[in-house]
C-alpha atoms as a PDB file:
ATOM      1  CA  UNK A   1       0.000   0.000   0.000  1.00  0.00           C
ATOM      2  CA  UNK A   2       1.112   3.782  -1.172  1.00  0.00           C
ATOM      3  CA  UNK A   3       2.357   5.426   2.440  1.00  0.00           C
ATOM      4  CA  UNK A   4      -0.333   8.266   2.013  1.00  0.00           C
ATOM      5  CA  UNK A   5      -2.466   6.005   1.271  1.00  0.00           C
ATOM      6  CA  UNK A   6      -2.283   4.311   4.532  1.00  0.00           C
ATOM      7  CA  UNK A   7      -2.015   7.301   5.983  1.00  0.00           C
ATOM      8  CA  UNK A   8      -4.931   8.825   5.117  1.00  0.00           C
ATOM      9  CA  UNK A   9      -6.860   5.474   5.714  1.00  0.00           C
ATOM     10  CA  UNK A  10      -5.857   6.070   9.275  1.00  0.00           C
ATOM     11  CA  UNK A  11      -7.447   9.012   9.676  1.00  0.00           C
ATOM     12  CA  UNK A  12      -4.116  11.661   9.542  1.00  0.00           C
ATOM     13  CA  UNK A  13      -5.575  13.579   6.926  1.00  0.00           C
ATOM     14  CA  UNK A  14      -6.362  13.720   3.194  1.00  0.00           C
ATOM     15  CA  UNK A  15      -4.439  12.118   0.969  1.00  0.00           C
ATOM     16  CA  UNK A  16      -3.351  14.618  -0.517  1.00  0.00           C
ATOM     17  CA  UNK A  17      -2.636  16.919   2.824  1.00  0.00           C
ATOM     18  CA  UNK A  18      -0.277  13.513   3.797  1.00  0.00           C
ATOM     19  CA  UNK A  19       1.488  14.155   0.616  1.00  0.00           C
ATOM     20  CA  UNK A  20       2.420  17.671   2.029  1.00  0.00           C
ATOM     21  CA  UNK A  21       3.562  15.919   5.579  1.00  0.00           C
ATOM     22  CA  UNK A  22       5.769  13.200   3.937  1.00  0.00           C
ATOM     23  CA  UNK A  23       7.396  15.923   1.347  1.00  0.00           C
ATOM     24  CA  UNK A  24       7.888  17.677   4.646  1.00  0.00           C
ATOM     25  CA  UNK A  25       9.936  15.470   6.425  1.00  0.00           C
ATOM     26  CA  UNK A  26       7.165  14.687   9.064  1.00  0.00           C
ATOM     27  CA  UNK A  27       6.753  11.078   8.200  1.00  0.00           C
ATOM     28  CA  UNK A  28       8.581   8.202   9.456  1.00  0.00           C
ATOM     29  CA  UNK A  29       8.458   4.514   8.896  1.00  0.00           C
ATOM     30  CA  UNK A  30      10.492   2.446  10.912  1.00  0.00           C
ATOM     31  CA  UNK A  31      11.996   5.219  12.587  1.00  0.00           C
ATOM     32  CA  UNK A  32      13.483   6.380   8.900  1.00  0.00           C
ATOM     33  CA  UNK A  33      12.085   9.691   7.635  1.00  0.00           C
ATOM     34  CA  UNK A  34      10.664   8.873   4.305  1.00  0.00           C
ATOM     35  CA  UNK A  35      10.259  12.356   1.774  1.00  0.00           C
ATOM     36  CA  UNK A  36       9.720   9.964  -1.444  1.00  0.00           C
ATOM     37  CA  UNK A  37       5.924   9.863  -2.719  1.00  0.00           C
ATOM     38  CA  UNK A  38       4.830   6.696  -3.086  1.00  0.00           C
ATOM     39  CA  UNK A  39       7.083   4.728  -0.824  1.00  0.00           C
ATOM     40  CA  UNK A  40       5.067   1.497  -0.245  1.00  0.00           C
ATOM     41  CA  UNK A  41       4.986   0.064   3.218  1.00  0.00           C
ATOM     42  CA  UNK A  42       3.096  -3.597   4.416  1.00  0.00           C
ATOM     43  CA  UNK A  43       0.576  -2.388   7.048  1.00  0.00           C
ATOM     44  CA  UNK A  44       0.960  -5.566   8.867  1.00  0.00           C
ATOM     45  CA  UNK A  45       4.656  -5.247   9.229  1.00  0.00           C
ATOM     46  CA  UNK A  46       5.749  -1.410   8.720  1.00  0.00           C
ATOM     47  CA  UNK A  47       5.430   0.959  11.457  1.00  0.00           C
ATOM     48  CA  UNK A  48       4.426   4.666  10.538  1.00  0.00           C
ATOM     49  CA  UNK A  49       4.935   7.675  12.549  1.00  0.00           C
ATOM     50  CA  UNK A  50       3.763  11.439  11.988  1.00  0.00           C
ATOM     51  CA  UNK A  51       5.284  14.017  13.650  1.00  0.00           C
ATOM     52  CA  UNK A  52       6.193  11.372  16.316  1.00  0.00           C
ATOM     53  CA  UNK A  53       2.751  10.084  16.815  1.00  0.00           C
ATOM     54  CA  UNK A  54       2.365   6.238  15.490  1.00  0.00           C
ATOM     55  CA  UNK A  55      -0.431   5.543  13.331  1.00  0.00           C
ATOM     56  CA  UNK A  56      -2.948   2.748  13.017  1.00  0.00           C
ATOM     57  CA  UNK A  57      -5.742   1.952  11.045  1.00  0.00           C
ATOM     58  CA  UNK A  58      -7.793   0.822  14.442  1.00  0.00           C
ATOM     59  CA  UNK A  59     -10.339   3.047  15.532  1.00  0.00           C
ATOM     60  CA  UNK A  60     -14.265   4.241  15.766  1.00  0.00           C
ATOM     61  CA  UNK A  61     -16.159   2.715  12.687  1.00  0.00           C
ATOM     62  CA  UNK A  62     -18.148   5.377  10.882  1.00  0.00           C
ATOM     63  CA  UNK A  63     -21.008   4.237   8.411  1.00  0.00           C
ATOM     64  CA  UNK A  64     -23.037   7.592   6.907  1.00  0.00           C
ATOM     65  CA  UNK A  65     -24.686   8.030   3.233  1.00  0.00           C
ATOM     66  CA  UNK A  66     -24.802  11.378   1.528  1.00  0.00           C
ATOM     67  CA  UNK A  67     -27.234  12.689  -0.840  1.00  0.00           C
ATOM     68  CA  UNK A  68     -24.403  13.297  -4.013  1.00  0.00           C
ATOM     69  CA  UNK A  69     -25.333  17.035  -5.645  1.00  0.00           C
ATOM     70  CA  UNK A  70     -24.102  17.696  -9.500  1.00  0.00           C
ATOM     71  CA  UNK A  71     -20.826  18.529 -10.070  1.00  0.00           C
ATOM     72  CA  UNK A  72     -19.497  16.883  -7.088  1.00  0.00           C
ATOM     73  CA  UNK A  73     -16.759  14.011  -7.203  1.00  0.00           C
ATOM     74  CA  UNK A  74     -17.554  10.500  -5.603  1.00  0.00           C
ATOM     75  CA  UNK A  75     -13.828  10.972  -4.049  1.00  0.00           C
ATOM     76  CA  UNK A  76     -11.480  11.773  -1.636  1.00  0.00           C
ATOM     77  CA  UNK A  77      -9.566  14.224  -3.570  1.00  0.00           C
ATOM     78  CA  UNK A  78      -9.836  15.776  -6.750  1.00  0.00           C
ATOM     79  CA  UNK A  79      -6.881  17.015  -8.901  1.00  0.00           C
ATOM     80  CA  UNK A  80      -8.467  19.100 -10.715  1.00  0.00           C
ATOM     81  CA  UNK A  81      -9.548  21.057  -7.264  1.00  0.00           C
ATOM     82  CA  UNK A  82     -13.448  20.239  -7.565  1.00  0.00           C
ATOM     83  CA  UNK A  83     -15.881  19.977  -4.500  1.00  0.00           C
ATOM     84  CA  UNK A  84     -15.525  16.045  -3.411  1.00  0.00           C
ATOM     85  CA  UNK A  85     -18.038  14.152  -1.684  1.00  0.00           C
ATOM     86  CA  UNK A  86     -15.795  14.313   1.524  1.00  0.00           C
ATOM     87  CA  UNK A  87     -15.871  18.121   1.328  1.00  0.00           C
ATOM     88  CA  UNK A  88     -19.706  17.795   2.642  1.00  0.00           C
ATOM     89  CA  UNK A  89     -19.301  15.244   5.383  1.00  0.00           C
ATOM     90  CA  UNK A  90     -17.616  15.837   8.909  1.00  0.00           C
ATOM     91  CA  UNK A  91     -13.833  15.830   9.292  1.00  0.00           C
ATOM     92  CA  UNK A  92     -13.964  14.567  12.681  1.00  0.00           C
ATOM     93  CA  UNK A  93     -13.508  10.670  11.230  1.00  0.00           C
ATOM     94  CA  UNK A  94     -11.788  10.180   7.704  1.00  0.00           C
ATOM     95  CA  UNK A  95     -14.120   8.516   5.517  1.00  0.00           C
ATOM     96  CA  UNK A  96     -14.133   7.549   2.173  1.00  0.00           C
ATOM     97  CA  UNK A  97     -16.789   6.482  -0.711  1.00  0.00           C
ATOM     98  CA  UNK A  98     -17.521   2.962  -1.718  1.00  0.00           C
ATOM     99  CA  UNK A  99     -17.965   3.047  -5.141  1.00  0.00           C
ATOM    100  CA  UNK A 100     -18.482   5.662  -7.384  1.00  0.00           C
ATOM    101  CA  UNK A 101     -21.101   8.153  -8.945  1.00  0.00           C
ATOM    102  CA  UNK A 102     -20.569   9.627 -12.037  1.00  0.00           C
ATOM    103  CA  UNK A 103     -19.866  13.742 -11.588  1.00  0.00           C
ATOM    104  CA  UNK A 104     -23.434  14.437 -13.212  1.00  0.00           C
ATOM    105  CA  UNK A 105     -25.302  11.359 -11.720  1.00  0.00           C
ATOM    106  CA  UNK A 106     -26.971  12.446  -8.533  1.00  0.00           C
ATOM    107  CA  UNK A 107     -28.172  10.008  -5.704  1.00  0.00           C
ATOM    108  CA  UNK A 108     -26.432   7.999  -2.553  1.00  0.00           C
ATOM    109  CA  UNK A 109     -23.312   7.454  -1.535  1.00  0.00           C
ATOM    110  CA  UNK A 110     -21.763   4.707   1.192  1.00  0.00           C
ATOM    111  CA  UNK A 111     -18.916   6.504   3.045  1.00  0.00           C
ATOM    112  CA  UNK A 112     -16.733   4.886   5.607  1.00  0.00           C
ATOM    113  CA  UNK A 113     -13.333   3.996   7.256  1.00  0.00           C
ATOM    114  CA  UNK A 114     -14.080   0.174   7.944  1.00  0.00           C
ATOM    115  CA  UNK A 115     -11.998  -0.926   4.878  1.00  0.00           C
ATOM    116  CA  UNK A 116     -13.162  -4.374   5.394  1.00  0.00           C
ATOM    117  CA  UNK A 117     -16.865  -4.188   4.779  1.00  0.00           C
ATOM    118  CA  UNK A 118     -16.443  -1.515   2.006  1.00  0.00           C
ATOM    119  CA  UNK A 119     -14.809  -4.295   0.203  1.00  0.00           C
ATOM    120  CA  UNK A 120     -17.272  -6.572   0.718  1.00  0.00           C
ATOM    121  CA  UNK A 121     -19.624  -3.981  -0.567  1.00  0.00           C
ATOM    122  CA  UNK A 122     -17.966  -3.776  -3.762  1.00  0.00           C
ATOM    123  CA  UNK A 123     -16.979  -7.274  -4.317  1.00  0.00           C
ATOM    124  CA  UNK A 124     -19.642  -9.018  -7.333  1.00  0.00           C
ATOM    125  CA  UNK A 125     -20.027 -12.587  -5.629  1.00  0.00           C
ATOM    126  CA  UNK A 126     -22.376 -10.733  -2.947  1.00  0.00           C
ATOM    127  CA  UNK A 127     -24.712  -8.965  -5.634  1.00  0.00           C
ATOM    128  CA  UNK A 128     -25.906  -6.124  -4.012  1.00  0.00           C
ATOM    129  CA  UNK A 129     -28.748  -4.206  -5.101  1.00  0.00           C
ATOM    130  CA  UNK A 130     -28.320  -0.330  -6.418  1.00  0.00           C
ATOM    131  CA  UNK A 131     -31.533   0.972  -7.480  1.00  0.00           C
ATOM    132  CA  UNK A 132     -31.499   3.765  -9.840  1.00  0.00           C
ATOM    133  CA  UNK A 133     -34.245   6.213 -10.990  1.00  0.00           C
ATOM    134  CA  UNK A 134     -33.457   7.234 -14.414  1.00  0.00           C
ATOM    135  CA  UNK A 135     -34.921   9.497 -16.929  1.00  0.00           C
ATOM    136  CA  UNK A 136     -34.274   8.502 -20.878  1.00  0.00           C
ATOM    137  CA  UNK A 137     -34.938   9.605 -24.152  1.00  0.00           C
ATOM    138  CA  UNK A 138     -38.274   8.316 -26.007  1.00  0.00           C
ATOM    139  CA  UNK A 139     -39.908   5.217 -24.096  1.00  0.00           C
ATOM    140  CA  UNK A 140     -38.415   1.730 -23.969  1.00  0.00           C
ATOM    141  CA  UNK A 141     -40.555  -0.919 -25.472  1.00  0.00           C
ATOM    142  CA  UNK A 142     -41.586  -4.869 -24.006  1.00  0.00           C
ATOM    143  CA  UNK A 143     -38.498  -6.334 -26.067  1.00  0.00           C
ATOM    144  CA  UNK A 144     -36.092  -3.509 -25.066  1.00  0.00           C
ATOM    145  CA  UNK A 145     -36.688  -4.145 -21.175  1.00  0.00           C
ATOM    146  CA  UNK A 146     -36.742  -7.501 -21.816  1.00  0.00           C
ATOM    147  CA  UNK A 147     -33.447  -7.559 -22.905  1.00  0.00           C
ATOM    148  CA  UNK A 148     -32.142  -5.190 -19.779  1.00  0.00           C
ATOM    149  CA  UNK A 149     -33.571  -7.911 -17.477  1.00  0.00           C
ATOM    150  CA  UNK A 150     -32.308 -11.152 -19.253  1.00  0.00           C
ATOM    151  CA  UNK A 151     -28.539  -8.954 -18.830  1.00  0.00           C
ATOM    152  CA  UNK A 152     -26.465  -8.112 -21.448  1.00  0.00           C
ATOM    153  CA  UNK A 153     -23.362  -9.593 -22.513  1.00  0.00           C
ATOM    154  CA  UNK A 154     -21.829  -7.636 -25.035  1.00  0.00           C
ATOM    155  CA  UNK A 155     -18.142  -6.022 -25.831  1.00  0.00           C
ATOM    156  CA  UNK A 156     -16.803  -5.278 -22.344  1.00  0.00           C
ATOM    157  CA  UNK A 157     -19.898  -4.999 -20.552  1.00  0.00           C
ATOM    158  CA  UNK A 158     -21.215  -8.233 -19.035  1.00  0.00           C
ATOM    159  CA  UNK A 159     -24.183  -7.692 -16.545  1.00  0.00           C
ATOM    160  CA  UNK A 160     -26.253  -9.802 -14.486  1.00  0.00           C
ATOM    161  CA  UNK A 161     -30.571  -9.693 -15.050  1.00  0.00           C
ATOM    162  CA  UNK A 162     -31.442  -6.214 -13.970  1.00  0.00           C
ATOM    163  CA  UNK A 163     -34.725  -5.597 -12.742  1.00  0.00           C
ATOM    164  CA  UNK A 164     -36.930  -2.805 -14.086  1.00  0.00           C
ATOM    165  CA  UNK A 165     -39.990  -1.153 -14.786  1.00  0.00           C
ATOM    166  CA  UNK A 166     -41.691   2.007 -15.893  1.00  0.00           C
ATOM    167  CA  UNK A 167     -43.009   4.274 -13.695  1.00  0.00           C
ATOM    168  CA  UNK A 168     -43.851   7.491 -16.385  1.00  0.00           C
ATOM    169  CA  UNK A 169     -44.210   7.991 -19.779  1.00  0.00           C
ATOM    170  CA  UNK A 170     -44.631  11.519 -21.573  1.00  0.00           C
ATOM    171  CA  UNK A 171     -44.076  12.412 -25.430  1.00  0.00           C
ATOM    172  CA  UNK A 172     -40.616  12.796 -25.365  1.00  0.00           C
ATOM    173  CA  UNK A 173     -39.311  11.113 -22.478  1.00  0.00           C
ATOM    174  CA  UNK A 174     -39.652   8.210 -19.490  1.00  0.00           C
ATOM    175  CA  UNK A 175     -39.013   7.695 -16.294  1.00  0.00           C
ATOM    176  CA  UNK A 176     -37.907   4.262 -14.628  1.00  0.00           C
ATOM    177  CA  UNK A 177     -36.327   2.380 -11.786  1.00  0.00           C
ATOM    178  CA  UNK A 178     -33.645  -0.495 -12.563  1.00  0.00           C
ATOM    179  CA  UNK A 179     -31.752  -2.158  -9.903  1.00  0.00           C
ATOM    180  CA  UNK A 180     -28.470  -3.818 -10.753  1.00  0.00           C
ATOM    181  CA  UNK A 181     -25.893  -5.655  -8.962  1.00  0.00           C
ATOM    182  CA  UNK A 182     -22.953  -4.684 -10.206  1.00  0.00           C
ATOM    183  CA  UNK A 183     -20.797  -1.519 -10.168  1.00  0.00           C
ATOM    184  CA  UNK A 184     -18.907  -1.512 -14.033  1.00  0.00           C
ATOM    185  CA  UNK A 185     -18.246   2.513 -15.197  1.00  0.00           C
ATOM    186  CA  UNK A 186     -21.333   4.032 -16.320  1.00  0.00           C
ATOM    187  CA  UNK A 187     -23.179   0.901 -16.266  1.00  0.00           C
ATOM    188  CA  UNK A 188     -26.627   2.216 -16.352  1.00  0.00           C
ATOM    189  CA  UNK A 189     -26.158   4.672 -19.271  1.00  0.00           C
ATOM    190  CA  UNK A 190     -24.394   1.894 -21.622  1.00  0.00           C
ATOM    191  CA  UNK A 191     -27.256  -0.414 -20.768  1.00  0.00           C
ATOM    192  CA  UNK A 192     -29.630   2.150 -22.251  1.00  0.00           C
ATOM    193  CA  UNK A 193     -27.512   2.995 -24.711  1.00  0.00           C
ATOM    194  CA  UNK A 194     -27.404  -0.091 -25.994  1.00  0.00           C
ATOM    195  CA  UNK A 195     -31.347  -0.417 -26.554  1.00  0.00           C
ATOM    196  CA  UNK A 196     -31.454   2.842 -28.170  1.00  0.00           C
ATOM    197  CA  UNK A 197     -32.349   5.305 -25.167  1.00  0.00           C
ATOM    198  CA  UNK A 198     -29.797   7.976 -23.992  1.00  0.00           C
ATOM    199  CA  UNK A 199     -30.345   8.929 -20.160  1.00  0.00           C
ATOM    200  CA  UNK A 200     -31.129  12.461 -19.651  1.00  0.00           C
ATOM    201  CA  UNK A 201     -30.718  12.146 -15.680  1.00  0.00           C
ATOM    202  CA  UNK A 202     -29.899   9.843 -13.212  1.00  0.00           C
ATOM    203  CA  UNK A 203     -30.255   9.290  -9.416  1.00  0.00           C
ATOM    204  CA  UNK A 204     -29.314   6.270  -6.922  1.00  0.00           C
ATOM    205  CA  UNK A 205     -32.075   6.038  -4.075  1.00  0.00           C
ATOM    206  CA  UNK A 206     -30.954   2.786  -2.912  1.00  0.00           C
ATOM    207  CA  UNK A 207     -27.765   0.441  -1.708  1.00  0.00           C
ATOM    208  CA  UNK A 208     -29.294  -2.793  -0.226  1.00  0.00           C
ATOM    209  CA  UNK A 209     -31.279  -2.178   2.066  1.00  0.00           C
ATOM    210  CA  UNK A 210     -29.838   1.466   2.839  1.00  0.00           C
ATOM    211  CA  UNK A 211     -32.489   4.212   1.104  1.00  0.00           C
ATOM    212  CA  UNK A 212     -32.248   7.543   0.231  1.00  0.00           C
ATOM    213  CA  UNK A 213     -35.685   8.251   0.844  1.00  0.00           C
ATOM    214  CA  UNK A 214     -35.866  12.401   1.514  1.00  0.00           C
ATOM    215  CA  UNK A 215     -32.553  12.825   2.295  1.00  0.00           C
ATOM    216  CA  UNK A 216     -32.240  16.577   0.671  1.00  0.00           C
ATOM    217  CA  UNK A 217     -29.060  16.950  -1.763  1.00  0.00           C
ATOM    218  CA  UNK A 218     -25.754  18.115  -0.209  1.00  0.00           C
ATOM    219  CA  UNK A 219     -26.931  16.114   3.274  1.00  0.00           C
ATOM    220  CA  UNK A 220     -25.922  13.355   4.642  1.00  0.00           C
ATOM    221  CA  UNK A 221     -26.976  10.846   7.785  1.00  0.00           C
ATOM    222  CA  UNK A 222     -25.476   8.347   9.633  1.00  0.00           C
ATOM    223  CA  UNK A 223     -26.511   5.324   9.652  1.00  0.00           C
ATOM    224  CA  UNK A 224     -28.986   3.999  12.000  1.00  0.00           C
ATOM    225  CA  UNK A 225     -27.645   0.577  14.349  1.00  0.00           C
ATOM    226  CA  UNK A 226     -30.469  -1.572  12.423  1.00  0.00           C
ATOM    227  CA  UNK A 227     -28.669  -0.209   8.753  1.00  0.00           C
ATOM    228  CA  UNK A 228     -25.004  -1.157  10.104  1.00  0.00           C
ATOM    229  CA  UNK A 229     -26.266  -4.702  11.520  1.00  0.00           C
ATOM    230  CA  UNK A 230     -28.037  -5.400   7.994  1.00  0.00           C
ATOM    231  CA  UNK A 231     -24.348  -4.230   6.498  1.00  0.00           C
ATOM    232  CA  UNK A 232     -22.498  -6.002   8.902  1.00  0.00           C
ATOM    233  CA  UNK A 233     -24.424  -9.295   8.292  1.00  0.00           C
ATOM    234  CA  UNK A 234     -23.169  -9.499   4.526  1.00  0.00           C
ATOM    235  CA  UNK A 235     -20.150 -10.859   5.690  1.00  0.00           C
END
């Protein structure tokens, strides 16, 4: 693992801030100071010290969802300087996404620090619903949907049998909910691109069993003890 990396999993700063303390000669592993980005160190073995303190990746678990705005990145950092989805939660625990929203998709996002069940979260074998609500051009017909929820295997994108259904339809465009269990880049849009409708807007309302529901855009929650038992209980 990259040393800011680990750093910043242990809740010393952002990744990018640890960057600043290991280019400043504040950083020590093994009692060495280390000023080289991207040193990698074994977090099992290595032991990592800023500004004398040692760090550890044990501590409070943290499990909140935030309502993702436009124009906001489903990251920790952005190198281009835009408004991340960290930038609207509380600094007083270092969290991260699971998974990713696209910068104009809207919806929820899974923030935490337990490493361990985010992985779990993203990992295919455990198939965990994400429902979307998605507005498309035109309206899709029986053998178009039909072909969403039998999955698609085509090119690079292989998916699983989505389930769908329409919940408007007006002249020009629709309105629908899918749910699919996977998490492939831009996987909803390509799966309506392929049956010939282009989505216009997009929104996640659902992880599991975690919801949305009225949570106002820009806010975020944590995570009530019956959510975090469901979550914990994937393992």
């Amino acid at each position: 693992m990259r040393l800011q990396k680990y750093m910043a999993h242990c809740g010393a700063a952002s990744r990018r801030k640890c960057e600043e303390f290991i280019q400043e000669g504040l950083v020590k592993v093994n009692d060495k100071v280390v000023t080289e980005l991207g040193t990698k160190i074994d977090p099992n073995v290595d032991r990592v010290y800023l500004d004398g303190k040692r760090l550890t990746l044990e501590g409070k678990k943290v499990y909140m969802i935030l309502n993702k705005p436009i124009g906001v990145v489903t990251s920790a950092s952005d190198e281009k300087d835009r408004p991340t989805v960290t930038d609207l939660v509380p600094d007083d625990y270092r969290v991260y996404p699971v998974g990713r929203l696209d910068i104009d998709t809207t919806g929820l996002v899974f923030l935490t620090n337990d490493g361990q069940l985010a992985n779990i979260m993203m990992h295919p074998r455990y198939k965990i619903g994400k429902k979307y609500i998605v507005t498309v051009d035109g309206t899709p017909n029986a053998r178009e949907l039909s072909i969403l929820r039998e999955g698609l295997d085509i090119r690079d994108l292989k998916t699983s049998p989505a389930n769908v259904r329409i919940l408007k339809s007006f002249k020009q465009d629709s309105i629908l909910e899918i749910e699919i269990f996977e998490g492939q880049n831009h996987q909803v849009k390509r799966m309506f691109d392929y049956i010939g409708h282009k989505v216009k807007k997009l929104k996640r309302i659902s992880i599991g069993e975690i919801q949305l529901l009225d949570l106002e855009p820009g806010n975020y929650r944590y995570l009530s003890e019956k959510e975090v038992k469901y979550l914990k209980g994937l393992k």
